[in-house]
Protein backbone atom coordinates (compact mmCIF):
# COMPACT_ATOMS: atom_id res chain seq x y z
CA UNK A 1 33.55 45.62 -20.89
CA UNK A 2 35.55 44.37 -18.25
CA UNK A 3 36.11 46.24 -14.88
CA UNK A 4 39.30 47.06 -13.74
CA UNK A 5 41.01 48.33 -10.11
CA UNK A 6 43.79 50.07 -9.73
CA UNK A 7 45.47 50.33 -6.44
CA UNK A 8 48.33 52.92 -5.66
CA UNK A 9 50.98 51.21 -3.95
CA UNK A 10 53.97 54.22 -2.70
CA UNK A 11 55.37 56.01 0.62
CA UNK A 12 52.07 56.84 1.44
CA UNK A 13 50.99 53.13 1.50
CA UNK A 14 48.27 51.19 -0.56
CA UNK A 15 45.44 53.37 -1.49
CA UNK A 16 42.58 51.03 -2.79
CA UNK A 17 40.46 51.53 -5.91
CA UNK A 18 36.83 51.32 -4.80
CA UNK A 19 34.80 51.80 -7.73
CA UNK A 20 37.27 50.62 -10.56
CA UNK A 21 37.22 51.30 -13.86
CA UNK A 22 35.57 49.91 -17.26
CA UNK A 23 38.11 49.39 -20.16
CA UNK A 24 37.50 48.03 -23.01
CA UNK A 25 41.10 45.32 -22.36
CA UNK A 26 44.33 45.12 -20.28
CA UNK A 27 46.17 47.15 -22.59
CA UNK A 28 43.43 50.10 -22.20
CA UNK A 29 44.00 49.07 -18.41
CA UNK A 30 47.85 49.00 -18.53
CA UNK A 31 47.60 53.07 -20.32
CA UNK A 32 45.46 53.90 -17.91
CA UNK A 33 47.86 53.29 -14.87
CA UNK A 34 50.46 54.92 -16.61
CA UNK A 35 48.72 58.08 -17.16
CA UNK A 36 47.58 57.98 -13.35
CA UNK A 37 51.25 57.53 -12.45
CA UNK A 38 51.87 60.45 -14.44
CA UNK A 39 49.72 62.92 -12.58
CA UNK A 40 50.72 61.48 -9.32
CA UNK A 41 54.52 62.00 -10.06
CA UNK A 42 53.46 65.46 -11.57
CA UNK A 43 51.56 66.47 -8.76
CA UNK A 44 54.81 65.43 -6.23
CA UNK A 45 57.08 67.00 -8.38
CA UNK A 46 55.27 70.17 -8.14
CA UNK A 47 55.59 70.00 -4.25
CA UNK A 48 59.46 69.65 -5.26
CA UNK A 49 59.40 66.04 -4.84
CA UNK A 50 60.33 63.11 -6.98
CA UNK A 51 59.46 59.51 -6.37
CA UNK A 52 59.38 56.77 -8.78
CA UNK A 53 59.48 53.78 -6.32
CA UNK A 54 55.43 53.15 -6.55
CA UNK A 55 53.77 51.05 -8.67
CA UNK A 56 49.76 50.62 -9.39
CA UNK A 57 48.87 47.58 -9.30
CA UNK A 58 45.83 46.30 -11.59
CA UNK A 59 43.17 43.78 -10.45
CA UNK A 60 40.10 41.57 -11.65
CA UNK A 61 36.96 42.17 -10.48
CA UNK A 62 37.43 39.14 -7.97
CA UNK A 63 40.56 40.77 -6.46
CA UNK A 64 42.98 38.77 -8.63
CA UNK A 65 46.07 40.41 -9.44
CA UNK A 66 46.76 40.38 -13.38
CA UNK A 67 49.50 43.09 -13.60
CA UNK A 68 52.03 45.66 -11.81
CA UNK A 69 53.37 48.32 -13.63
CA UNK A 70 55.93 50.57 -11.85
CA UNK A 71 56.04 54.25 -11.68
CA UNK A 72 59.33 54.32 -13.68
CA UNK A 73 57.98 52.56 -16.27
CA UNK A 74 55.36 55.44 -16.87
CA UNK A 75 58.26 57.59 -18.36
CA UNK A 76 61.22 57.27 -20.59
CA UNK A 77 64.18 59.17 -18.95
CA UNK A 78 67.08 60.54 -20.82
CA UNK A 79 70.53 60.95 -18.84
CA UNK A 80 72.17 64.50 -19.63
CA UNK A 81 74.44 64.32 -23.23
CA UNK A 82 72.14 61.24 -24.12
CA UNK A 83 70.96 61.77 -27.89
CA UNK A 84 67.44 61.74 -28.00
């Protein structure tokens, strides 16, 4: 199974993964972030904050890049009178 890093990039800066993760493909990898993103946001917003303006970004085992995914794109946001 393929190892896979995800590094935080927001206002705090770049926080590295170390260890990684093992996922069974980048789709499994790309979930992953999201749900990470998800408890970030939801631990900000429970300080009364609310920044999507991060992203995590996923890398190989040999540092190389393969995919961003933004903290926006973790959630699908309705605008009030929006049907649902």
């Amino acid at each position: 199974m393929p190892r896979y890093f995800l590094h935080v990039l927001n206002g705090d800066g770049l926080t590295e993964d170390e260890e990684g993760l093992d996922l069974p493909d980048m789709e499994a990898a790309i979930e992953e972030a999201k749900q990470s993103i998800r408890f970030i946001v939801a631990e900000e917003a429970r300080a009364g904050h609310l920044h999507l303006r991060g992203s995590i970004r996923i890398d190989s085992p040999l540092g190389e890049r393969q995919c961003e995914v933004d903290f926006a794109d973790a959630f699908e946001a309705q605008q009030p009178g929006e049907a649902s």
